[in-house]
PDB file of N, CA and C in Angstrom:
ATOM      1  N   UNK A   1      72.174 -29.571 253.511  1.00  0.00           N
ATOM      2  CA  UNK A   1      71.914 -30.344 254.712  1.00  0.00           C
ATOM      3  C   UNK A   1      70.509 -30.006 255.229  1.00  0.00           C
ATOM      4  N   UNK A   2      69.654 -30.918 255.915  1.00  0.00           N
ATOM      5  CA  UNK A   2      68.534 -30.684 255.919  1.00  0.00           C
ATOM      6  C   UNK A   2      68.308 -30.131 257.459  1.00  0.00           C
ATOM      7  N   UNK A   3      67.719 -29.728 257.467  1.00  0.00           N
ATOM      8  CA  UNK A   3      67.611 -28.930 259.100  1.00  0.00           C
ATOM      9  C   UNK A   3      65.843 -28.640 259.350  1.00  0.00           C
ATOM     10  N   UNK A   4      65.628 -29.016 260.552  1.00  0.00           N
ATOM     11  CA  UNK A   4      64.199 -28.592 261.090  1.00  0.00           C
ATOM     12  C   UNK A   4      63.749 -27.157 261.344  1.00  0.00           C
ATOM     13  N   UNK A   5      63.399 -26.559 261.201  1.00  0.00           N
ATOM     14  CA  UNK A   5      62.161 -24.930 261.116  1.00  0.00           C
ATOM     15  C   UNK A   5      62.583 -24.187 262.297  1.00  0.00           C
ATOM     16  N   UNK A   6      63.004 -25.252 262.992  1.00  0.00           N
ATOM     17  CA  UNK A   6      63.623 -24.614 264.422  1.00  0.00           C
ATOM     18  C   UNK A   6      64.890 -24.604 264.724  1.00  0.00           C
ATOM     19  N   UNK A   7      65.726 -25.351 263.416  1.00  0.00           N
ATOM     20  CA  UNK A   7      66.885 -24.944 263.337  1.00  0.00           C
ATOM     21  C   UNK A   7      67.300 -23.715 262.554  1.00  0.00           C
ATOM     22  N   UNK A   8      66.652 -23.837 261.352  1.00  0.00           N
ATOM     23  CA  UNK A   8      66.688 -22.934 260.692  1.00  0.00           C
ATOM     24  C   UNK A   8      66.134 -21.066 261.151  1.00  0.00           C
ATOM     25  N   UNK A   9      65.312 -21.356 262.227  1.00  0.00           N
ATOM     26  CA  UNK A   9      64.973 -20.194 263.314  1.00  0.00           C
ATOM     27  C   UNK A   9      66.183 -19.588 263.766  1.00  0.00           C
ATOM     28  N   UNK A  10      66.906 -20.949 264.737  1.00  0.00           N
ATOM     29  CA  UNK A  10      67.957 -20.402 265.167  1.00  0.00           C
ATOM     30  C   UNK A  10      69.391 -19.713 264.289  1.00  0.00           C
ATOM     31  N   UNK A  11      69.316 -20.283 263.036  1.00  0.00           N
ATOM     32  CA  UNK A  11      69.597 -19.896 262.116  1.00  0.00           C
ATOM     33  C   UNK A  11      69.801 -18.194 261.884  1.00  0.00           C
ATOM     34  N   UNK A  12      68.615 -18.177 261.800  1.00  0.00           N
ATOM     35  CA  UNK A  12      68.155 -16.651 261.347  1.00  0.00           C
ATOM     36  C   UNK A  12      68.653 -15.706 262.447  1.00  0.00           C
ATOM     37  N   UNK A  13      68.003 -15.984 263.876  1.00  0.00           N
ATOM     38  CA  UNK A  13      68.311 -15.011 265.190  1.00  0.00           C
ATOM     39  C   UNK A  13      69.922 -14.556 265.018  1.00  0.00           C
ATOM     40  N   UNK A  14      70.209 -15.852 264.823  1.00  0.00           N
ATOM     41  CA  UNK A  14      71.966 -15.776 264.378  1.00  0.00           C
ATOM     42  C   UNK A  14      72.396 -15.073 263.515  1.00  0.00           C
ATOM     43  N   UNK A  15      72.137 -14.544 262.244  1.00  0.00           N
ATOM     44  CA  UNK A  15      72.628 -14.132 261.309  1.00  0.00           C
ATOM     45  C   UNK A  15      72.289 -12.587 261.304  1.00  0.00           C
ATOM     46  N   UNK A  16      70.921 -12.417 262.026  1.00  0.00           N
ATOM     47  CA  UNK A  16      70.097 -11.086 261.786  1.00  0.00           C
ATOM     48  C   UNK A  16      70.196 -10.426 262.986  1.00  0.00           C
ATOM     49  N   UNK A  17      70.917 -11.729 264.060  1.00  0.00           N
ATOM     50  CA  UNK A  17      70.744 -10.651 265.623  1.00  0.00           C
ATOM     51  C   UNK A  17      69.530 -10.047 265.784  1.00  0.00           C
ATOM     52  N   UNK A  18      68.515 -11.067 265.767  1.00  0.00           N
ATOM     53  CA  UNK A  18      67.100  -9.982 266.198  1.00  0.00           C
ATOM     54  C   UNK A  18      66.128 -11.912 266.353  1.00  0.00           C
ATOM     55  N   UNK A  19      65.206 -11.368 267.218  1.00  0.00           N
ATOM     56  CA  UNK A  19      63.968 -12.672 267.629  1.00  0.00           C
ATOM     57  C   UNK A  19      63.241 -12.879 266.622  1.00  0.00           C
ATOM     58  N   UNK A  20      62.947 -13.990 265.779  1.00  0.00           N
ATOM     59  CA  UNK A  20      61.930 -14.563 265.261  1.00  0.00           C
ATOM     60  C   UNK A  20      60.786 -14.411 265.591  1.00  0.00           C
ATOM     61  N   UNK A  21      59.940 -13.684 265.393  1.00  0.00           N
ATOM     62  CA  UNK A  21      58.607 -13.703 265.541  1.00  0.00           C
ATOM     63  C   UNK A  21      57.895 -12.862 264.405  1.00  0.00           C
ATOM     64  N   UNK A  22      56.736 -14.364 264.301  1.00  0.00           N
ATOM     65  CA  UNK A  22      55.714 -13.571 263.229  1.00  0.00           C
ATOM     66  C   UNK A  22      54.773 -12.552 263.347  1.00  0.00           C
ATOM     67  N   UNK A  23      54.309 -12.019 262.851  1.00  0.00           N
ATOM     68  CA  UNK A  23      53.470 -10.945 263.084  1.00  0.00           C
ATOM     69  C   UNK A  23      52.227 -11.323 262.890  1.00  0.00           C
ATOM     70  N   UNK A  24      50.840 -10.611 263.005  1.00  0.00           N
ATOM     71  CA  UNK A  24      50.020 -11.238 262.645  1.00  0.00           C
ATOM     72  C   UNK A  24      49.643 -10.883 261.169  1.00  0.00           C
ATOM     73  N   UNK A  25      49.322 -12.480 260.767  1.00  0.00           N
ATOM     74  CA  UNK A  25      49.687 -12.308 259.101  1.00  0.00           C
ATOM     75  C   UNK A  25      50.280 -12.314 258.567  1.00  0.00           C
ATOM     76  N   UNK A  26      51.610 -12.676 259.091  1.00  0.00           N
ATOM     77  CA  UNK A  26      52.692 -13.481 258.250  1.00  0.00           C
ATOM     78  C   UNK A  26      52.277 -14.873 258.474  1.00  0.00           C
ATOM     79  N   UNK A  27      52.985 -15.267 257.201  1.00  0.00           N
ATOM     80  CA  UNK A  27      52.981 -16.692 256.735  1.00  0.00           C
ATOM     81  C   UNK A  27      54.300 -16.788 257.083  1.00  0.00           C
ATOM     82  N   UNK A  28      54.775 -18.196 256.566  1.00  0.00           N
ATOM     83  CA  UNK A  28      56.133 -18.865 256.161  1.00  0.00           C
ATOM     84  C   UNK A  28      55.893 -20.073 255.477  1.00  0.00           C
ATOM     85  N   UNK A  29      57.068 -19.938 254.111  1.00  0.00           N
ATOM     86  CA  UNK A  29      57.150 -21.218 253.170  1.00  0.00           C
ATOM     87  C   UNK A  29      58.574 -21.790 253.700  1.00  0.00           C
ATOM     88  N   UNK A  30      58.740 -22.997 254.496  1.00  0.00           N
ATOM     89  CA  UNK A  30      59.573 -23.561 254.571  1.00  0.00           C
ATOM     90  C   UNK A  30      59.986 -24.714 254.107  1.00  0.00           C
ATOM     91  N   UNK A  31      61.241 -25.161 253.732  1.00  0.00           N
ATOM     92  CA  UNK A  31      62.234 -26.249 253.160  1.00  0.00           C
ATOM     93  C   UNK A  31      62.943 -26.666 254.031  1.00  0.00           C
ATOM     94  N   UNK A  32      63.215 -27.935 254.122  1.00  0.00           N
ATOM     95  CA  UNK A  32      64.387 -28.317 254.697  1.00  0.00           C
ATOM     96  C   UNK A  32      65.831 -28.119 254.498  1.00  0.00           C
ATOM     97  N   UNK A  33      65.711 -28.593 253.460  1.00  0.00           N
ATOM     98  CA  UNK A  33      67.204 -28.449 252.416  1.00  0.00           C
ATOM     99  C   UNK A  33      67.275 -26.675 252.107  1.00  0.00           C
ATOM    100  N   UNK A  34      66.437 -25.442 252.139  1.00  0.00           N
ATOM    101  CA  UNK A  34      66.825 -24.850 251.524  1.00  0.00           C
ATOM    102  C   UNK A  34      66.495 -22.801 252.644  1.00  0.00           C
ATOM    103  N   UNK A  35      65.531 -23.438 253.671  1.00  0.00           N
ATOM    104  CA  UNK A  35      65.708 -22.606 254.358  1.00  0.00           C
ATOM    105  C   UNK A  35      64.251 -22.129 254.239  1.00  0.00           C
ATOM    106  N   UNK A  36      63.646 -20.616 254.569  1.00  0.00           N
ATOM    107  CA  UNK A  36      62.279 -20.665 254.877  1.00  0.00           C
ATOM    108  C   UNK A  36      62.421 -18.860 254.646  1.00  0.00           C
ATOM    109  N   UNK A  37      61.202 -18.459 253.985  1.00  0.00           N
ATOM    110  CA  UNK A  37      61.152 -17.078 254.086  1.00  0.00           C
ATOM    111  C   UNK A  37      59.630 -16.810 254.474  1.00  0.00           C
ATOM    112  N   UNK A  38      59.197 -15.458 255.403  1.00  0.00           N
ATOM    113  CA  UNK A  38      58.079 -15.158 255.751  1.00  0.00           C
ATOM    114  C   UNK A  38      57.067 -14.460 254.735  1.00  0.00           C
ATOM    115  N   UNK A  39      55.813 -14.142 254.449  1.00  0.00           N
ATOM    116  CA  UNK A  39      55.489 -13.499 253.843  1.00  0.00           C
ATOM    117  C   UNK A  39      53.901 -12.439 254.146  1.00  0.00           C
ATOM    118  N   UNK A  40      53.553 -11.092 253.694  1.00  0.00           N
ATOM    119  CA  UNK A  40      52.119 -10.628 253.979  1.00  0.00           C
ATOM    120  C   UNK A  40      52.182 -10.768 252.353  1.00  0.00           C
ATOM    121  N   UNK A  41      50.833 -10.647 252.048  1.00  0.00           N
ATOM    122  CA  UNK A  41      50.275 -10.174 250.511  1.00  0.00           C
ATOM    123  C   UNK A  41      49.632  -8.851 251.033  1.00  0.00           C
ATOM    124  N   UNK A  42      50.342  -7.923 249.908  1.00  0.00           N
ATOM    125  CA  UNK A  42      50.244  -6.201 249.988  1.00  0.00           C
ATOM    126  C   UNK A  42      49.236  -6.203 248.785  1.00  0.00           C
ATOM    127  N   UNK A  43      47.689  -6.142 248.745  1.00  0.00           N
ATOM    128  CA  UNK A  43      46.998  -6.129 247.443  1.00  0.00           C
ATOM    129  C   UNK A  43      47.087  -4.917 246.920  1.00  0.00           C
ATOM    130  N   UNK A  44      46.995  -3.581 247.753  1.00  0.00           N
ATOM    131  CA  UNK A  44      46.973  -2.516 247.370  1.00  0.00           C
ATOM    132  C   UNK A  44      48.597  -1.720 246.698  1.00  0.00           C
ATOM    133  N   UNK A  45      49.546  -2.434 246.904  1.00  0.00           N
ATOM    134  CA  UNK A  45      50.747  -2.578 246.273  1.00  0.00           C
ATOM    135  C   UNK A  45      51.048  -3.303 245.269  1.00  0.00           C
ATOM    136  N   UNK A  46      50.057  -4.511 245.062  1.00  0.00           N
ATOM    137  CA  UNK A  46      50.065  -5.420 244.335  1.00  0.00           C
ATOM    138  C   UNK A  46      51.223  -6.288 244.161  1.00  0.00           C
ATOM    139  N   UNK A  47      51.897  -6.995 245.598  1.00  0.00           N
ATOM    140  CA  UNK A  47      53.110  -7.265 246.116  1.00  0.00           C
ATOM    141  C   UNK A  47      52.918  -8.259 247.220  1.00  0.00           C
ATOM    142  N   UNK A  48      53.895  -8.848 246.998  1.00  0.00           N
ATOM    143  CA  UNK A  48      54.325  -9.789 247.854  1.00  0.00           C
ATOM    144  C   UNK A  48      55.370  -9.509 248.574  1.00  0.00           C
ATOM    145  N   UNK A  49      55.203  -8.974 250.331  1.00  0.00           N
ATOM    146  CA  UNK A  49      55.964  -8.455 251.073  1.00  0.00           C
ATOM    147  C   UNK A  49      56.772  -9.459 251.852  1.00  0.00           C
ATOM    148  N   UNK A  50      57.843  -9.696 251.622  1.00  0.00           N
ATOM    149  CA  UNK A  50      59.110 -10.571 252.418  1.00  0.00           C
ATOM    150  C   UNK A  50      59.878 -10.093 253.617  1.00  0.00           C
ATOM    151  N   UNK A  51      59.277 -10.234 254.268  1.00  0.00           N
ATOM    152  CA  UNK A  51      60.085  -9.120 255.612  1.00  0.00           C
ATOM    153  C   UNK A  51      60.901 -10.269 256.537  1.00  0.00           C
ATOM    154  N   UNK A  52      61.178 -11.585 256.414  1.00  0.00           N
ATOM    155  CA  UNK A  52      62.496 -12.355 256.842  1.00  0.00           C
ATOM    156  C   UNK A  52      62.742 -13.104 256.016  1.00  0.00           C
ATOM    157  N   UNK A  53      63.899 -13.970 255.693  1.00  0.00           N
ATOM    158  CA  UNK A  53      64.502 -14.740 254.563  1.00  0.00           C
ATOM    159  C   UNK A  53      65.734 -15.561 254.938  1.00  0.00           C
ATOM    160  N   UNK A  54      66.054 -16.752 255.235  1.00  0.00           N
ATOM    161  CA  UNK A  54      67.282 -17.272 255.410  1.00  0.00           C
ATOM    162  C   UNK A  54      67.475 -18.490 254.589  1.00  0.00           C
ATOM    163  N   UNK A  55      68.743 -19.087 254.109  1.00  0.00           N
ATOM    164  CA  UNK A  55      69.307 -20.146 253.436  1.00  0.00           C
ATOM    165  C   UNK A  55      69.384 -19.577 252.257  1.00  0.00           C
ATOM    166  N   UNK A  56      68.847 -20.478 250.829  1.00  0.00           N
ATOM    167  CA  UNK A  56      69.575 -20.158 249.490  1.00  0.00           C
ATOM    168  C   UNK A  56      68.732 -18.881 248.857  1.00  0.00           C
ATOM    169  N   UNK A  57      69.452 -18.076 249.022  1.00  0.00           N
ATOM    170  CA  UNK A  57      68.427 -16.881 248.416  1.00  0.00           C
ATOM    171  C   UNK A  57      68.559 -16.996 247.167  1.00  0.00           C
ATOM    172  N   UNK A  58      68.885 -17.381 246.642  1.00  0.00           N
ATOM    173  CA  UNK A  58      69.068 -17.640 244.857  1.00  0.00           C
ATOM    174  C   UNK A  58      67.613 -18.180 244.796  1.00  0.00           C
ATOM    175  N   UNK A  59      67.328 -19.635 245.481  1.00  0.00           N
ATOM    176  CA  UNK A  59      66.137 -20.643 245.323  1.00  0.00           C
ATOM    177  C   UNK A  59      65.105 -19.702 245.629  1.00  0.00           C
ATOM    178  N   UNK A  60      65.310 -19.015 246.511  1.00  0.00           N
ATOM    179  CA  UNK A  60      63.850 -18.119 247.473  1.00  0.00           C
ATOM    180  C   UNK A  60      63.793 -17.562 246.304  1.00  0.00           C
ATOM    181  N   UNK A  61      64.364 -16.720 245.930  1.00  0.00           N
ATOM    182  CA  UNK A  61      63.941 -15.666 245.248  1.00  0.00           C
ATOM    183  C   UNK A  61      63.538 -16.132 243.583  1.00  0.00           C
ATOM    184  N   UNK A  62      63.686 -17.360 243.462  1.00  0.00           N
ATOM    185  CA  UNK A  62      62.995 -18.005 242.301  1.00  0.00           C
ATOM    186  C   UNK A  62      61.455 -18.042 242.860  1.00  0.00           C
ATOM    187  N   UNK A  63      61.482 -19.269 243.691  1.00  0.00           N
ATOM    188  CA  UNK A  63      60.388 -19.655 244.138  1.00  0.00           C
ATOM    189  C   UNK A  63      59.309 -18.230 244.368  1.00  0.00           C
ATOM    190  N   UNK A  64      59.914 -17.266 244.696  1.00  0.00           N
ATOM    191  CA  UNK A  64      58.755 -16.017 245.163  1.00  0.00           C
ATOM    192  C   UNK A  64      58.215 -15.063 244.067  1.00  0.00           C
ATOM    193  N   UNK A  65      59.418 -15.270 243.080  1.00  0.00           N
ATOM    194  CA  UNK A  65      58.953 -15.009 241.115  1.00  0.00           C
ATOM    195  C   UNK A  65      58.086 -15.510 240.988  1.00  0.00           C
ATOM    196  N   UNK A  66      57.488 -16.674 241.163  1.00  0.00           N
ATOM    197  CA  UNK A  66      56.523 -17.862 241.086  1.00  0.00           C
ATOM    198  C   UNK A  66      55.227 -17.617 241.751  1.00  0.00           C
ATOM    199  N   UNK A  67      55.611 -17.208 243.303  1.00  0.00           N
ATOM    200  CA  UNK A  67      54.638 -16.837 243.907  1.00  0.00           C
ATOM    201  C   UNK A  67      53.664 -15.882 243.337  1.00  0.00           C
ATOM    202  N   UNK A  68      54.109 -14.696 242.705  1.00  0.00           N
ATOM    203  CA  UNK A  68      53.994 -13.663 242.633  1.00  0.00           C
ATOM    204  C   UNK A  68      52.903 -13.799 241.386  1.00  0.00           C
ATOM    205  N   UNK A  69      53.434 -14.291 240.263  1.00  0.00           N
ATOM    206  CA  UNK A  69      52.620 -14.882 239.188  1.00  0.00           C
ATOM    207  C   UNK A  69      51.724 -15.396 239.155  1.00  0.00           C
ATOM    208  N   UNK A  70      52.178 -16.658 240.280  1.00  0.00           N
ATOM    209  CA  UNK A  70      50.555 -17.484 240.618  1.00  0.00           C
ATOM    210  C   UNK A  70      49.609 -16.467 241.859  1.00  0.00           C
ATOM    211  N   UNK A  71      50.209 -15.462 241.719  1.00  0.00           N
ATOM    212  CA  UNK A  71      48.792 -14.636 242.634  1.00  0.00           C
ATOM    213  C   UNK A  71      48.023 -13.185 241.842  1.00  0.00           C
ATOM    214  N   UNK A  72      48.773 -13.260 240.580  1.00  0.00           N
ATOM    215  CA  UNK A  72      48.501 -12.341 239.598  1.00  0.00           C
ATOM    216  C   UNK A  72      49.016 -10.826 240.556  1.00  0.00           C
ATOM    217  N   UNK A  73      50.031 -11.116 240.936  1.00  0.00           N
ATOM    218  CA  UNK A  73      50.438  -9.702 241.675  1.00  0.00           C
ATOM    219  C   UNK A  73      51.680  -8.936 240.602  1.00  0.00           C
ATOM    220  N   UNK A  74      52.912  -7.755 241.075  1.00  0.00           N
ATOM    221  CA  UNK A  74      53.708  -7.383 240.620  1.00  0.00           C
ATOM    222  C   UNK A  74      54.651  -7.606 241.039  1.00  0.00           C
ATOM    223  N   UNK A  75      54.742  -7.531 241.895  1.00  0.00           N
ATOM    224  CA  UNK A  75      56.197  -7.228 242.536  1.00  0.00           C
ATOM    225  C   UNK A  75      56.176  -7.953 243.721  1.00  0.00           C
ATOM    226  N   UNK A  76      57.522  -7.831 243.920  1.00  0.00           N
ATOM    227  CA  UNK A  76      58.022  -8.572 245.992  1.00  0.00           C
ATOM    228  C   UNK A  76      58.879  -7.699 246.261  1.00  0.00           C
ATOM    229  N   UNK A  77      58.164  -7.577 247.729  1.00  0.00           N
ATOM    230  CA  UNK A  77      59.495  -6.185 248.340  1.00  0.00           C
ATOM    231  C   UNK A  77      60.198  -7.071 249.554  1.00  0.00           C
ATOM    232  N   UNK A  78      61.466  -7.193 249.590  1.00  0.00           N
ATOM    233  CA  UNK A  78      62.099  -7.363 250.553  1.00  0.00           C
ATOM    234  C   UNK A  78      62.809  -6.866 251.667  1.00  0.00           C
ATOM    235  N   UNK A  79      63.070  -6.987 252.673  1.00  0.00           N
ATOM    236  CA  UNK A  79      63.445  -6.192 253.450  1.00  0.00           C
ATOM    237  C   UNK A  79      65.036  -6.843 253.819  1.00  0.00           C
ATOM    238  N   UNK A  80      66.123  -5.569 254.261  1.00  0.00           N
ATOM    239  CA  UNK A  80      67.196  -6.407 254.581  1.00  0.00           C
ATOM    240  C   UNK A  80      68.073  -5.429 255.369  1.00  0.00           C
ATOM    241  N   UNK A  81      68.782  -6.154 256.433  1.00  0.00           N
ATOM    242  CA  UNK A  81      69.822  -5.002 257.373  1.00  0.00           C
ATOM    243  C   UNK A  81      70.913  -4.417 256.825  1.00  0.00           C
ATOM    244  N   UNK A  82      71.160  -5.346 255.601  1.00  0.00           N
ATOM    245  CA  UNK A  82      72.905  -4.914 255.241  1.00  0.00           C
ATOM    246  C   UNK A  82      72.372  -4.145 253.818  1.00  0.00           C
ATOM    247  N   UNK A  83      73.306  -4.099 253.592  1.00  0.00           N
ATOM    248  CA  UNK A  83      73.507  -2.583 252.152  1.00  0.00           C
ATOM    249  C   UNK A  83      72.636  -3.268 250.865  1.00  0.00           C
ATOM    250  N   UNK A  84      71.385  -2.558 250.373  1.00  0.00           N
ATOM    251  CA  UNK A  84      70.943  -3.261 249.396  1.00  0.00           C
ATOM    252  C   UNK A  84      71.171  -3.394 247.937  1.00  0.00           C
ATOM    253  N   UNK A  85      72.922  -2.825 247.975  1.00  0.00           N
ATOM    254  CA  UNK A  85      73.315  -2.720 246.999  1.00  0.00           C
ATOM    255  C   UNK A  85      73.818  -4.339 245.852  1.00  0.00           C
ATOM    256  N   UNK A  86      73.863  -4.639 247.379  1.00  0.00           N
ATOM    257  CA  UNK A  86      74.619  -5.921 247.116  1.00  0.00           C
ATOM    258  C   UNK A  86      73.351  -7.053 246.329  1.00  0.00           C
ATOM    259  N   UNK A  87      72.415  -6.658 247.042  1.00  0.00           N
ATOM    260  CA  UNK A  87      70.714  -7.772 246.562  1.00  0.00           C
ATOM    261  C   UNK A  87      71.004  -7.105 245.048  1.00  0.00           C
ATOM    262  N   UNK A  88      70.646  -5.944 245.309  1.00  0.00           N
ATOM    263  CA  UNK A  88      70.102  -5.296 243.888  1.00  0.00           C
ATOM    264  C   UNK A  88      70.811  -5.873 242.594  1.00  0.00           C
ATOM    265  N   UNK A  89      72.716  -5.801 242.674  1.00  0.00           N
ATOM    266  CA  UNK A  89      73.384  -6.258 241.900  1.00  0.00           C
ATOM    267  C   UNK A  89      73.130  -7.758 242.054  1.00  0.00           C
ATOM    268  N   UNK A  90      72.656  -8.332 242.356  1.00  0.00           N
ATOM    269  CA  UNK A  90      71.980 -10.121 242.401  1.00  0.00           C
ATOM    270  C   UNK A  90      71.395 -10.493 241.867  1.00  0.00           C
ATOM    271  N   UNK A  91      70.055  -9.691 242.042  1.00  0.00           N
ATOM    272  CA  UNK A  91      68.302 -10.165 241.958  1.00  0.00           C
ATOM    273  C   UNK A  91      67.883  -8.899 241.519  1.00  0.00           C
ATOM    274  N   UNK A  92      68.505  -7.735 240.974  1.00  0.00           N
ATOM    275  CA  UNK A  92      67.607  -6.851 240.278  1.00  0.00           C
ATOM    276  C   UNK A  92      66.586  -5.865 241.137  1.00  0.00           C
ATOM    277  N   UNK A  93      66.114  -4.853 240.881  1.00  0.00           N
ATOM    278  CA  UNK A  93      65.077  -4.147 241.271  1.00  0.00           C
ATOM    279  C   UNK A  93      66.079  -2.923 241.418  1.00  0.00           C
ATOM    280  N   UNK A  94      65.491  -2.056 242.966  1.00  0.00           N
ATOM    281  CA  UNK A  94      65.610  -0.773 243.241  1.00  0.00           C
ATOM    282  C   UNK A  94      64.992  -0.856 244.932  1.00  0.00           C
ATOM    283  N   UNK A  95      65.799   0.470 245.524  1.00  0.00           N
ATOM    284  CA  UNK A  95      65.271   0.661 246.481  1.00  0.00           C
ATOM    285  C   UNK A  95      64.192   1.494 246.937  1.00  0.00           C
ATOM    286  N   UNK A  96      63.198   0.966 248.272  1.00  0.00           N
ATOM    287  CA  UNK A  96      61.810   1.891 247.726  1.00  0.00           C
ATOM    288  C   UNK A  96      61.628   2.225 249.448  1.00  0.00           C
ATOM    289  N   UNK A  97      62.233   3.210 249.496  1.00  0.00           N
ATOM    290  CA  UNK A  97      61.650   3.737 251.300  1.00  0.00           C
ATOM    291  C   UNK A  97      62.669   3.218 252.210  1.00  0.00           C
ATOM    292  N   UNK A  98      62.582   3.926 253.238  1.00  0.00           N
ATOM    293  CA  UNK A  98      63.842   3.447 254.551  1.00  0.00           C
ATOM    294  C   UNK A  98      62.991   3.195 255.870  1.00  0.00           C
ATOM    295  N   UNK A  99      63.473   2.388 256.620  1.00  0.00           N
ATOM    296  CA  UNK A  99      62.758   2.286 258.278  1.00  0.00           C
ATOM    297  C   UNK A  99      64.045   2.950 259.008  1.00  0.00           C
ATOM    298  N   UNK A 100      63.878   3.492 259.921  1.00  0.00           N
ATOM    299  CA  UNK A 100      64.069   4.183 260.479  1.00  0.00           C
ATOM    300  C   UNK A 100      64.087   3.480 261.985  1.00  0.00           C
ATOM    301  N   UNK A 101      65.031   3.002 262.598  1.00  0.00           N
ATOM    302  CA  UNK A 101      64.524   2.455 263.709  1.00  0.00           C
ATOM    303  C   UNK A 101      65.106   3.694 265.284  1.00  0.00           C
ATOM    304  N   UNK A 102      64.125   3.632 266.342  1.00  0.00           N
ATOM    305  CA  UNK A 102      64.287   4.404 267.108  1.00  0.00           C
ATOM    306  C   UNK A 102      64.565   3.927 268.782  1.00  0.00           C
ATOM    307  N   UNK A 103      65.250   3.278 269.137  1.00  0.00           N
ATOM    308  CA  UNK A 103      65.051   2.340 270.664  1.00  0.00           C
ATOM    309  C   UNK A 103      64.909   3.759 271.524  1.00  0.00           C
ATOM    310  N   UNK A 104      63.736   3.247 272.698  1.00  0.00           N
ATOM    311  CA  UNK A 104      63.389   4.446 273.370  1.00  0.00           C
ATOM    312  C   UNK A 104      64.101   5.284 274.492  1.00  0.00           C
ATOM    313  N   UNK A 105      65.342   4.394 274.756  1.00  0.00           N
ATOM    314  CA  UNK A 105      66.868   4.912 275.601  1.00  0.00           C
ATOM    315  C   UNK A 105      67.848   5.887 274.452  1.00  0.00           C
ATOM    316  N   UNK A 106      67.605   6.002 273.710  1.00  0.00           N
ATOM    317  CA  UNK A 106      67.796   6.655 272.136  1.00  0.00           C
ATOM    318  C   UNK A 106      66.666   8.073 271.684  1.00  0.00           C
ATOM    319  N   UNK A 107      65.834   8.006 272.128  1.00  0.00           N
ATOM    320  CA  UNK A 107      64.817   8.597 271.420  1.00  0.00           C
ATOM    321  C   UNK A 107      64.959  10.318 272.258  1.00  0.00           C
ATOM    322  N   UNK A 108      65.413  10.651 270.951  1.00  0.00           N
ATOM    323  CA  UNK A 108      65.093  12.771 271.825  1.00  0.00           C
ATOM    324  C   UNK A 108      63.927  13.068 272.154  1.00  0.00           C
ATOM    325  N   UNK A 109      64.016  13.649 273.068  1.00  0.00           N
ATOM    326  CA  UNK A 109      62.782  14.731 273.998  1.00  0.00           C
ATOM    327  C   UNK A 109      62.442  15.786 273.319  1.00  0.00           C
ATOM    328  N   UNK A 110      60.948  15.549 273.105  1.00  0.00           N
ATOM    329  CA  UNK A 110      60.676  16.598 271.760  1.00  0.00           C
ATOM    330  C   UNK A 110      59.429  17.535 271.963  1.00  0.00           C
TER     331      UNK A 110
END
């Protein structure tokens, strides 16, 4: 079903529980039919960094194989809230580093 950039936004807030917003220097490749993922180019990683992603991740993650080639890079790192066990057994790779998040009503006195 085809949906507008701003549906598919609301989309995302929904699924990820967190605000849409780009950073500076993210991009986004969006579809109607298929959903929209953000992207930085990491040269010194030689990577294509995906830090949001919603709709057919099967298609995304073709399409960003593609990307990756046509930029003579290596790799794409993605980022994701739930267990990346589940991607990995999908789409292959490994996990590389953790974020750590800290809200400041949370944060010890140090």
């Amino acid at each position: 079903m085809k949906k507008s950039l701003e549906e598919w936004i609301e989309y995302y807030e929904e699924k990820s529980q967190s605000r849409f917003r780009l950073s500076k220097g993210e991009k986004i490749v969006f579809d109607e039919e298929k959903g929209f993922f953000s992207y930085y180019i990491v040269p010194e990683r030689e990577a294509v960094e995906i830090p949001k992603m919603v709709g057919e991740g099967r298609y995304w993650a073709k399409e960003i194989r593609k990307m990756v080639v046509a930029l003579g890079l290596k790799k794409a790192l993605f980022f994701t809230k739930r267990n990346p066990a589940t991607w990995i057994r999908t789409y292959g790779g490994r996990v590389y580093g953790y974020y750590m998040e800290i809200p400041l009503e949370e944060a010890k006195q140090i």
